[in-house]
PDB file of N, CA and C in Angstrom:
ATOM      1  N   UNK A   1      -6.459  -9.365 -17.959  1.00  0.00           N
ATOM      2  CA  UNK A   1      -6.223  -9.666 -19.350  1.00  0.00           C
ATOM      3  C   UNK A   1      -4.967  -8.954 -19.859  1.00  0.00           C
ATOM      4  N   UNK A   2      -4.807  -7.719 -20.002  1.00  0.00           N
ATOM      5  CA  UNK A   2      -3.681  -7.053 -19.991  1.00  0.00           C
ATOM      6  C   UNK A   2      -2.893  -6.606 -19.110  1.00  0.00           C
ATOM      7  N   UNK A   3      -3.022  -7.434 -17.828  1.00  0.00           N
ATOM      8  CA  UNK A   3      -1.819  -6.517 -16.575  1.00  0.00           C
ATOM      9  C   UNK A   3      -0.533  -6.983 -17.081  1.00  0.00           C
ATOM     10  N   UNK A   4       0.327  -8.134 -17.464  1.00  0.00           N
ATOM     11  CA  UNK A   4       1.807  -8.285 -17.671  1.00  0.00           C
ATOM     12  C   UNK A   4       1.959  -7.065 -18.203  1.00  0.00           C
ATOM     13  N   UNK A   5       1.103  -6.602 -19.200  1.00  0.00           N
ATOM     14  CA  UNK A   5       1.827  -5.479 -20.539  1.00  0.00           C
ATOM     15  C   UNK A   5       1.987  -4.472 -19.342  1.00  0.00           C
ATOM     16  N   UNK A   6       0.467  -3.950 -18.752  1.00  0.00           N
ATOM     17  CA  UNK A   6       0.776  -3.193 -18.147  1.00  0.00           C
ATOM     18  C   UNK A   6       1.476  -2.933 -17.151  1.00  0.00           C
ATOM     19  N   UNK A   7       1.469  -3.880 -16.760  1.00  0.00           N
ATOM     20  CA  UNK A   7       2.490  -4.014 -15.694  1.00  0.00           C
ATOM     21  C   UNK A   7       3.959  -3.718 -16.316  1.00  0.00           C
ATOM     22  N   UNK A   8       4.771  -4.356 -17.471  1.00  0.00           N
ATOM     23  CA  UNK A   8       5.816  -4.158 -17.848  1.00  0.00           C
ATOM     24  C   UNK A   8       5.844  -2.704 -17.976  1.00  0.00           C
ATOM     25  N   UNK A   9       4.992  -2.348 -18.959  1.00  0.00           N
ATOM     26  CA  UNK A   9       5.265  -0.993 -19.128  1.00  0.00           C
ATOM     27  C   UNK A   9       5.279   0.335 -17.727  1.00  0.00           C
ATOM     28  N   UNK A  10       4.576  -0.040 -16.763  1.00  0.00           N
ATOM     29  CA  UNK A  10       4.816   1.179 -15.686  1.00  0.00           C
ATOM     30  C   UNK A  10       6.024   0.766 -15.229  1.00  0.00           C
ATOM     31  N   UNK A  11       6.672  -0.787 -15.226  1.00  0.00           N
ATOM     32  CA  UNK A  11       8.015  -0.632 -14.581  1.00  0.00           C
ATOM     33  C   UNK A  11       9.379  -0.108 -15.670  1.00  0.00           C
ATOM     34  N   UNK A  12       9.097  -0.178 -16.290  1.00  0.00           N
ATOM     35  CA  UNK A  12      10.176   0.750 -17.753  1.00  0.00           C
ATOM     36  C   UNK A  12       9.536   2.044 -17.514  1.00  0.00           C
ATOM     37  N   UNK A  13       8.546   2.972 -17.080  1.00  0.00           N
ATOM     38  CA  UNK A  13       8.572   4.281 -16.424  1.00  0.00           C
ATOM     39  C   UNK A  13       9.479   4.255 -15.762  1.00  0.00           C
ATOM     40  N   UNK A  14       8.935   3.556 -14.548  1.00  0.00           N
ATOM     41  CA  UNK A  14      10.250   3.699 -13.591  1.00  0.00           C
ATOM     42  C   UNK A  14      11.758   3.482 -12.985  1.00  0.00           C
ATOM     43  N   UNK A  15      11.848   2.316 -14.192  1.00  0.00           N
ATOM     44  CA  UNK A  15      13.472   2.573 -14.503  1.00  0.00           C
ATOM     45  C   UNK A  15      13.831   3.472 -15.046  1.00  0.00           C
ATOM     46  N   UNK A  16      13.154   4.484 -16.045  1.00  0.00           N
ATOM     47  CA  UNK A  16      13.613   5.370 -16.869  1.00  0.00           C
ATOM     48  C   UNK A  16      14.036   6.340 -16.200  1.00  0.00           C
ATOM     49  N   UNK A  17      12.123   6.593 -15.383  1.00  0.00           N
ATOM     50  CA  UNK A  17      12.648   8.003 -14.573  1.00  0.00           C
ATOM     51  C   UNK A  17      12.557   7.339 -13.034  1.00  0.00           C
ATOM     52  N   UNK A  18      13.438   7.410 -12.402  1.00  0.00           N
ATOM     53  CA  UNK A  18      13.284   7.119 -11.023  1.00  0.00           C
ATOM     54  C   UNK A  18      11.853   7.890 -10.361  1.00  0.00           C
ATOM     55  N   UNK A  19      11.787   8.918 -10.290  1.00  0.00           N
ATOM     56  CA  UNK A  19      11.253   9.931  -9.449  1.00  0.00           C
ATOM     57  C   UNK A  19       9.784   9.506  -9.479  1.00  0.00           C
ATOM     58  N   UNK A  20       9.201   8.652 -10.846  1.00  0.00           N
ATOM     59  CA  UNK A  20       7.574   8.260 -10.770  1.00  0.00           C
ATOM     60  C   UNK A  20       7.797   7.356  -9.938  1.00  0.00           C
ATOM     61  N   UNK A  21       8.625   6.199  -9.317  1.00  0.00           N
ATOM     62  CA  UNK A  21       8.053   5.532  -8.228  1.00  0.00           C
ATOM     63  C   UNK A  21       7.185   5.624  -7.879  1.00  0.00           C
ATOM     64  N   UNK A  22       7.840   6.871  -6.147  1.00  0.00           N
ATOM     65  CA  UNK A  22       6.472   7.047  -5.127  1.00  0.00           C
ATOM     66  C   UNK A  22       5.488   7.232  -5.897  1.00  0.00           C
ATOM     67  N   UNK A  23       5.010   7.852  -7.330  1.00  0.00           N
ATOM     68  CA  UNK A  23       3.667   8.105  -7.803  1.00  0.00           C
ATOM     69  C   UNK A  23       3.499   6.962  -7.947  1.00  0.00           C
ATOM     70  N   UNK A  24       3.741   5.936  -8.624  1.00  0.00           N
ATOM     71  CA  UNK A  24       3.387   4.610  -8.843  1.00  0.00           C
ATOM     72  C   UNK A  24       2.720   3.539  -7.513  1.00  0.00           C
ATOM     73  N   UNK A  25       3.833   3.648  -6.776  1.00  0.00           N
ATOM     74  CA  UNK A  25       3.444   3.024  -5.341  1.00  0.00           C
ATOM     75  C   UNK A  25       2.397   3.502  -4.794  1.00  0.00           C
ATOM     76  N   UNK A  26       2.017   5.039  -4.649  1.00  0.00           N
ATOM     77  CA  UNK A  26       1.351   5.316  -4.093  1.00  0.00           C
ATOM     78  C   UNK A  26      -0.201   5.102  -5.030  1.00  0.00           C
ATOM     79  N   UNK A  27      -0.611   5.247  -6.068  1.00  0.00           N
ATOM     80  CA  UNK A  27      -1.227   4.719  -6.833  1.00  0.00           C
ATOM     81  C   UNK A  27      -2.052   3.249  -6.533  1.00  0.00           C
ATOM     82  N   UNK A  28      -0.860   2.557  -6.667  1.00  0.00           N
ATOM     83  CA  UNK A  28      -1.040   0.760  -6.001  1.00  0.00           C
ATOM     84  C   UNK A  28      -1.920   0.887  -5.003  1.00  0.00           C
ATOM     85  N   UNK A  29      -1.104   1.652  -4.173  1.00  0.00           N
ATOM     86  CA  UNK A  29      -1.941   1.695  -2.472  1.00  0.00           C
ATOM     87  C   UNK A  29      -3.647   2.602  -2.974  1.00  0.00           C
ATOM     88  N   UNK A  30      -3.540   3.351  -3.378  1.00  0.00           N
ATOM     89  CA  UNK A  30      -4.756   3.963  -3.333  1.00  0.00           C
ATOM     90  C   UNK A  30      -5.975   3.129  -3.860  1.00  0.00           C
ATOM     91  N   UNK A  31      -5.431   2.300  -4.997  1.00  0.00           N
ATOM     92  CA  UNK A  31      -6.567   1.486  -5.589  1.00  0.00           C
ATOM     93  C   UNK A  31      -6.600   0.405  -5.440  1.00  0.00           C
ATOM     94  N   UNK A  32      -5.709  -0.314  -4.305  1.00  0.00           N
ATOM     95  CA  UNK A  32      -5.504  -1.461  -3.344  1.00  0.00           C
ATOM     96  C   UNK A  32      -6.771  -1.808  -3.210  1.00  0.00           C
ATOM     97  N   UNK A  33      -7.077  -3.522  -3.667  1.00  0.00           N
ATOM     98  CA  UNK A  33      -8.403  -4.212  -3.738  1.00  0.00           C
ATOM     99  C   UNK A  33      -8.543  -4.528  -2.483  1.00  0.00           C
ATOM    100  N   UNK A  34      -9.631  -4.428  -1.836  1.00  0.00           N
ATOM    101  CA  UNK A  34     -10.265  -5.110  -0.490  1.00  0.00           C
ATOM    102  C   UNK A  34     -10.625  -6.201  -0.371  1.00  0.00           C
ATOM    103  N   UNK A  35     -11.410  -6.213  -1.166  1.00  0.00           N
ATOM    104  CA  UNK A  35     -12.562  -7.559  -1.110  1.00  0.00           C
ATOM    105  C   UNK A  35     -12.009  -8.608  -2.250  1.00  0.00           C
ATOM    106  N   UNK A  36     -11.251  -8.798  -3.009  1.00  0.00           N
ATOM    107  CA  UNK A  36     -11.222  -9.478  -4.267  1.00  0.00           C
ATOM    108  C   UNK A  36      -9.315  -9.814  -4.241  1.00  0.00           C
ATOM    109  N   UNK A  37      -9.338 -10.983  -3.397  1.00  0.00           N
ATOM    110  CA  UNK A  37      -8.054 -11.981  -3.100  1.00  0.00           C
ATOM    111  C   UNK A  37      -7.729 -11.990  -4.137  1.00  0.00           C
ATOM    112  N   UNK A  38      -7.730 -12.271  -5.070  1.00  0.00           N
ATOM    113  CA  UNK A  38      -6.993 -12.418  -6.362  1.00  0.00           C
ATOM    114  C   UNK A  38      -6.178 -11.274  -6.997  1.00  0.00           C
ATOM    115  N   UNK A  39      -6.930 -10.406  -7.025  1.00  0.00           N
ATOM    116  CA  UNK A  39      -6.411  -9.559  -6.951  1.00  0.00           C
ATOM    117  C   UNK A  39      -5.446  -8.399  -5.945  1.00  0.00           C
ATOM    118  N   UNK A  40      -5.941  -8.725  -5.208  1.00  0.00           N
ATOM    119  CA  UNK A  40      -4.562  -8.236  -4.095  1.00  0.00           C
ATOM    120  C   UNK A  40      -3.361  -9.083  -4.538  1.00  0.00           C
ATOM    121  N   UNK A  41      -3.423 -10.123  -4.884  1.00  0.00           N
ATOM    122  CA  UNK A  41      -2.266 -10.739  -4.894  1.00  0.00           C
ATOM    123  C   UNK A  41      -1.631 -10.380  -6.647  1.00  0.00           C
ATOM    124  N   UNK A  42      -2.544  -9.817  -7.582  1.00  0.00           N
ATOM    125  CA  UNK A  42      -1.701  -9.577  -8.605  1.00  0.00           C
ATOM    126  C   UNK A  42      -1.267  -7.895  -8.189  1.00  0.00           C
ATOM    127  N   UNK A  43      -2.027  -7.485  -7.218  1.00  0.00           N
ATOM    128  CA  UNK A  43      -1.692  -5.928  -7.172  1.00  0.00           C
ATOM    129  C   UNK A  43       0.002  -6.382  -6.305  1.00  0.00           C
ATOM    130  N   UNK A  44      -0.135  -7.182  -5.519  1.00  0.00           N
ATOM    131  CA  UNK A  44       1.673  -7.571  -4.915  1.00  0.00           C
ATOM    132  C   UNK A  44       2.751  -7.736  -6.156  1.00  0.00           C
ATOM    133  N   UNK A  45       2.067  -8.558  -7.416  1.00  0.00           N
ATOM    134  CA  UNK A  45       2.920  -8.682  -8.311  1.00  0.00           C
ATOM    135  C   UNK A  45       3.669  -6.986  -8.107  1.00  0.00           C
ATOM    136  N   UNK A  46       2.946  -6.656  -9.121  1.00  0.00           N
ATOM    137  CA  UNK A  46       2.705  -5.518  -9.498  1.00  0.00           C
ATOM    138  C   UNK A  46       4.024  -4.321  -8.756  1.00  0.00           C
ATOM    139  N   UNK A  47       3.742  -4.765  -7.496  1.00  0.00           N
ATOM    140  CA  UNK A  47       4.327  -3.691  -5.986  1.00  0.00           C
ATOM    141  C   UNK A  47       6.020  -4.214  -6.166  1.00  0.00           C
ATOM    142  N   UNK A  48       6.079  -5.856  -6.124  1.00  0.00           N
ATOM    143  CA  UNK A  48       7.187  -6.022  -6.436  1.00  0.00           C
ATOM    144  C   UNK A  48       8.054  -5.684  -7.808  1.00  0.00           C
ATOM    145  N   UNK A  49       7.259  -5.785  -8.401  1.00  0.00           N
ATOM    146  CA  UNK A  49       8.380  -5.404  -9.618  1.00  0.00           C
ATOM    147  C   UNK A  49       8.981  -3.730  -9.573  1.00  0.00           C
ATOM    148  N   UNK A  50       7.855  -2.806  -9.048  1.00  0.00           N
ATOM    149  CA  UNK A  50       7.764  -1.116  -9.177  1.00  0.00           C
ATOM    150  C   UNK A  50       9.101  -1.332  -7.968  1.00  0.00           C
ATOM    151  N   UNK A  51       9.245  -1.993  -6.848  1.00  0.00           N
ATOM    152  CA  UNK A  51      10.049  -1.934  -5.964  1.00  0.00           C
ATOM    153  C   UNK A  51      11.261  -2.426  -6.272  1.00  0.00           C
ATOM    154  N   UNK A  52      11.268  -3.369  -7.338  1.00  0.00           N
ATOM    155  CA  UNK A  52      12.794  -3.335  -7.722  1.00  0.00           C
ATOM    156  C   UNK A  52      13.415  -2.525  -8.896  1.00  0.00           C
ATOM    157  N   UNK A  53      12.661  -1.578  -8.865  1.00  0.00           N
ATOM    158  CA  UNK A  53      13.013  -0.346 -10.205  1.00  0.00           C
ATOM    159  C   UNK A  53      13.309   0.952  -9.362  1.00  0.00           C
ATOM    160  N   UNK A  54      12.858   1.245  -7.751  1.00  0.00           N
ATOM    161  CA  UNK A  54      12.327   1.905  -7.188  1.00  0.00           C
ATOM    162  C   UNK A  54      14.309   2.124  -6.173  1.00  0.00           C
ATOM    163  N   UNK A  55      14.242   3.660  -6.090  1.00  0.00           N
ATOM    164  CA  UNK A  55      15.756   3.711  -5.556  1.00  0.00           C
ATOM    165  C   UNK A  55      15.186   4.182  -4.198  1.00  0.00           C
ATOM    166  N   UNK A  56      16.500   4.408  -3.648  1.00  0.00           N
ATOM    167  CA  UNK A  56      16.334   4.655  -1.549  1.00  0.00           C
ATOM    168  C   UNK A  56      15.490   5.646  -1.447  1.00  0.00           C
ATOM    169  N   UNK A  57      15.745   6.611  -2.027  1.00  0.00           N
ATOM    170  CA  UNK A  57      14.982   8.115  -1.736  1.00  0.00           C
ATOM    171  C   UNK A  57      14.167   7.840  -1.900  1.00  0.00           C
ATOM    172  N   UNK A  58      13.299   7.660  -3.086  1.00  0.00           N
ATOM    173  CA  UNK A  58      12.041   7.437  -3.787  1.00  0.00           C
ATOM    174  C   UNK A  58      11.061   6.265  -2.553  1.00  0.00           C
ATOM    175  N   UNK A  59      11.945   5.770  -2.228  1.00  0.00           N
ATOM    176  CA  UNK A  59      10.950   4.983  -1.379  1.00  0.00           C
ATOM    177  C   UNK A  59      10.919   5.131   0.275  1.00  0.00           C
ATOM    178  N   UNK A  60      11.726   5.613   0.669  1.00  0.00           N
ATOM    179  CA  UNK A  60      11.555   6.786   1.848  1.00  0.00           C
ATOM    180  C   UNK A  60       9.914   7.304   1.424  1.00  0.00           C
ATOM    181  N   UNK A  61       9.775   8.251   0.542  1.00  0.00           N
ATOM    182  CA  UNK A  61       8.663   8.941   0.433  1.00  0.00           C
ATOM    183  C   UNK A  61       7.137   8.389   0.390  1.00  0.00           C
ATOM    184  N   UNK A  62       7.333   7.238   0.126  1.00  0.00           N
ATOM    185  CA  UNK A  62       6.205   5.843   0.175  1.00  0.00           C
ATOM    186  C   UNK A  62       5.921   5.399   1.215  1.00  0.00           C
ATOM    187  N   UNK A  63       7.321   5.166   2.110  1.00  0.00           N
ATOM    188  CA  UNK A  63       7.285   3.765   3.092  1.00  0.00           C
ATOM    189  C   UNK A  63       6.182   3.842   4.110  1.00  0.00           C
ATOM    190  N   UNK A  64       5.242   4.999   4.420  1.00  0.00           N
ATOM    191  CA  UNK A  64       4.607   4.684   5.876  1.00  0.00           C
ATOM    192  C   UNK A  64       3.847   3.981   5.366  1.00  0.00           C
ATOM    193  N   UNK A  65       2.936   4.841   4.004  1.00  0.00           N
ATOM    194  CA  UNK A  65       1.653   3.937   3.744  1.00  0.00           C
ATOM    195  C   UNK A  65       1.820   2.838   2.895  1.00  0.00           C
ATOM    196  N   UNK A  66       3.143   2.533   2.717  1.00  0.00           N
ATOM    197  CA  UNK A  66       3.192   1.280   2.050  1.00  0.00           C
ATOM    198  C   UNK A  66       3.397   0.176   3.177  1.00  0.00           C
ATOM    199  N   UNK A  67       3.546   0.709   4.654  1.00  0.00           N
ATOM    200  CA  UNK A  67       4.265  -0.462   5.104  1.00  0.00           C
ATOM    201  C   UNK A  67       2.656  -0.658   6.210  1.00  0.00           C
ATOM    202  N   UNK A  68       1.551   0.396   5.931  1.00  0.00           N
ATOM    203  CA  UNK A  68       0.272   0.001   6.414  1.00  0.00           C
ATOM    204  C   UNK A  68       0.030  -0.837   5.702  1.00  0.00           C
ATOM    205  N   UNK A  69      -0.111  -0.621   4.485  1.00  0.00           N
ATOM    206  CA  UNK A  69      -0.787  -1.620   3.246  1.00  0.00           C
ATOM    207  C   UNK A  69      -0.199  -2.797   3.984  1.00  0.00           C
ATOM    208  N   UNK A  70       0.810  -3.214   4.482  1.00  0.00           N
ATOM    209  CA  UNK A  70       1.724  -4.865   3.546  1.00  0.00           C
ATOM    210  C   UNK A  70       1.203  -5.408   5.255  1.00  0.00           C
ATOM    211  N   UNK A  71       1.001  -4.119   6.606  1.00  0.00           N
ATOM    212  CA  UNK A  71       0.244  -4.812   7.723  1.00  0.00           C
ATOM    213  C   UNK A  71      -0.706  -5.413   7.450  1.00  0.00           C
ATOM    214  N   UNK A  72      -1.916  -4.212   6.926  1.00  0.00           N
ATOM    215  CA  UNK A  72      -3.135  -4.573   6.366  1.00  0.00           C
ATOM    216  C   UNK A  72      -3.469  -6.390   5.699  1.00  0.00           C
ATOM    217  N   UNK A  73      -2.423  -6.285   4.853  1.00  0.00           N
ATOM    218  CA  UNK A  73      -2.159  -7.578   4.149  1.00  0.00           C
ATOM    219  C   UNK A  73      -1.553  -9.420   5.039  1.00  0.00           C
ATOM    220  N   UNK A  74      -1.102  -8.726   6.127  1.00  0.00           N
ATOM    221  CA  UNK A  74      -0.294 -10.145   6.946  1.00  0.00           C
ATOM    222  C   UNK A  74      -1.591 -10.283   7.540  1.00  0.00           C
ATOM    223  N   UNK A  75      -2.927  -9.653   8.152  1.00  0.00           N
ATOM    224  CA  UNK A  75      -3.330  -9.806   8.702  1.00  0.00           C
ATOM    225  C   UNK A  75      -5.110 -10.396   8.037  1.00  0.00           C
ATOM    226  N   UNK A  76      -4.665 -10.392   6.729  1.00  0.00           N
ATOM    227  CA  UNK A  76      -5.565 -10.882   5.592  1.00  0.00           C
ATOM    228  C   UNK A  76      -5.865 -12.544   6.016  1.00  0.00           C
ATOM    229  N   UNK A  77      -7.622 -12.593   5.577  1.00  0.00           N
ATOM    230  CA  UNK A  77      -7.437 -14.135   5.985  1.00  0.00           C
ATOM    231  C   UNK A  77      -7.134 -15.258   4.810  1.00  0.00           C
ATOM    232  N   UNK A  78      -6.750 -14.611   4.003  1.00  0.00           N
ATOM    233  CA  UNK A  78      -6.513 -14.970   2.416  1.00  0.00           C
ATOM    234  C   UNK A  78      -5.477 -15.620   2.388  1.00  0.00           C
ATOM    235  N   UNK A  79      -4.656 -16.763   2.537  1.00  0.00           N
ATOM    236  CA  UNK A  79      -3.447 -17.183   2.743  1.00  0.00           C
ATOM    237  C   UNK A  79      -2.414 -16.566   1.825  1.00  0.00           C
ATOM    238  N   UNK A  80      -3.186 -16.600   0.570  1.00  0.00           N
ATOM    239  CA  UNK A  80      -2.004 -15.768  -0.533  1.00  0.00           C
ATOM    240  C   UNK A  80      -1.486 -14.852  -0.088  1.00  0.00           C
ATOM    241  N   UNK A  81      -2.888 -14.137   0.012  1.00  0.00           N
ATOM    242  CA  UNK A  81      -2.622 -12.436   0.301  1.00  0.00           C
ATOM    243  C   UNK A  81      -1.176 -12.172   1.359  1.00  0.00           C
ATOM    244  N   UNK A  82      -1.616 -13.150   2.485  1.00  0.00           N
ATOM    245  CA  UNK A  82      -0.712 -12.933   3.759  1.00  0.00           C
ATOM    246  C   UNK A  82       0.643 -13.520   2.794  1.00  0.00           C
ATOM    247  N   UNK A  83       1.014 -14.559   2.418  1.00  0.00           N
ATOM    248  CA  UNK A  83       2.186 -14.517   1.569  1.00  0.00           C
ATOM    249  C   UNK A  83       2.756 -13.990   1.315  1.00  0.00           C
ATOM    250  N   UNK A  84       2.126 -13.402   0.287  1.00  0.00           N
ATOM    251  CA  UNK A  84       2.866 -11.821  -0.711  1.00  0.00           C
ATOM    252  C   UNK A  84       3.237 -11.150   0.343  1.00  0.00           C
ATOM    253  N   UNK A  85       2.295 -11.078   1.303  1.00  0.00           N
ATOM    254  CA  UNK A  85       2.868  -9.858   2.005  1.00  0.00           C
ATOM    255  C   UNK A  85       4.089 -10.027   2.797  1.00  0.00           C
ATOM    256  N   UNK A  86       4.565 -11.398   3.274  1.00  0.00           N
ATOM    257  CA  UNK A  86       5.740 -12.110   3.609  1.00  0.00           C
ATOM    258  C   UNK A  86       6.510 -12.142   3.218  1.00  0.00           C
ATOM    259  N   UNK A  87       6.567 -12.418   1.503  1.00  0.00           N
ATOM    260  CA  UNK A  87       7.343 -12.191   0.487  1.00  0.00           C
ATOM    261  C   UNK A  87       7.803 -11.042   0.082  1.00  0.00           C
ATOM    262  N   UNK A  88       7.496  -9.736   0.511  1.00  0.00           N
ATOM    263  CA  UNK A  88       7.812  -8.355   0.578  1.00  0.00           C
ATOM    264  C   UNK A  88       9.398  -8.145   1.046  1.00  0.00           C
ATOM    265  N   UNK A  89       9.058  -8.785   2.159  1.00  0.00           N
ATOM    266  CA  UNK A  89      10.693  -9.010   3.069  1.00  0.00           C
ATOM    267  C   UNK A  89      11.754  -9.496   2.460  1.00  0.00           C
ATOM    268  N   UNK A  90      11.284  -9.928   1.633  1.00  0.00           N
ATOM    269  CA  UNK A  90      12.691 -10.542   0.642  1.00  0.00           C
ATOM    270  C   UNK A  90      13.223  -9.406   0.182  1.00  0.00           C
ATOM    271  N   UNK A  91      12.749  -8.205   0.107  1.00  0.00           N
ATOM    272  CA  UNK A  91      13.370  -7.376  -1.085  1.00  0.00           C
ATOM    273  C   UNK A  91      14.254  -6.058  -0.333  1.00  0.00           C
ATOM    274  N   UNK A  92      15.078  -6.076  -0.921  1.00  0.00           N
ATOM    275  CA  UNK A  92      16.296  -5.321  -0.028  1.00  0.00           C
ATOM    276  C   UNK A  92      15.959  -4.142   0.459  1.00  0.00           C
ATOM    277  N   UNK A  93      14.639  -3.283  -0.622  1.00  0.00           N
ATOM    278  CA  UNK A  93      14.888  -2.354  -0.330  1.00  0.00           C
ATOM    279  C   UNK A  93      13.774  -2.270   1.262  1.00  0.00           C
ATOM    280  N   UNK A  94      13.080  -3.187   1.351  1.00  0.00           N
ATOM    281  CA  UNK A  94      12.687  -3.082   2.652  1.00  0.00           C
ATOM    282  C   UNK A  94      12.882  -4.095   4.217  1.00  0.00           C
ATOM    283  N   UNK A  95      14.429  -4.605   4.330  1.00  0.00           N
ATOM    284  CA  UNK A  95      15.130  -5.240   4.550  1.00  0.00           C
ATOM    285  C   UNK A  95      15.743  -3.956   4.819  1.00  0.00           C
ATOM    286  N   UNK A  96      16.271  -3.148   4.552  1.00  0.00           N
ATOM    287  CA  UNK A  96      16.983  -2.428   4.995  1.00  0.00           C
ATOM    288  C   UNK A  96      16.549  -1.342   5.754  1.00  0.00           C
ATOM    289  N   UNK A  97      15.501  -0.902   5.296  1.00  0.00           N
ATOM    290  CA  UNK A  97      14.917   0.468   5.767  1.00  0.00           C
ATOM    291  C   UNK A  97      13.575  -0.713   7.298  1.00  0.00           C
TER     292      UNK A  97
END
């Protein structure tokens, strides 16, 4: 009901201050839905937007358990789910690293 807001608003944290990223990301991951497809796939929203606010350093400090999560996720039998998690690759900052 309210994730856009919320959602907008943690990513204007983290344009503001770089450094909440990894708290943010790591957050995502911790309360990462299991059972409830739909939601994994708004928690991807979510991952993408924090990741394009999110600078090199800051996500160095994330990347192992973020890049379990997005395994975790290709291997989902949820077609979305596996999507998003496909759709991850688009984004430079993990394209590069």
């Amino acid at each position: 009901m309210y994730h856009k807001q919320l959602s907008y608003c943690i990513t204007q944290f983290v344009e503001k201050d770089f450094k909440l990223a990894d708290t943010v990301i790591r957050g995502l991951l911790k309360y990462w839905p299991i059972t409830n497809s739909s939601m994994e796939v708004m928690f991807h929203s979510e991952l993408e937007e924090t990741l394009e606010a999110t600078q090199p350093a800051e996500f160095q400090r994330c990347m192992v358990p973020l890049f379990h999560q997005i395994t975790r996720c290709l291997s989902s039998s949820h077609f979305q789910v596996a999507e998003r998690a496909l759709y991850l690759w688009n984004n430079d900052l993990i394209c590069v690293h």
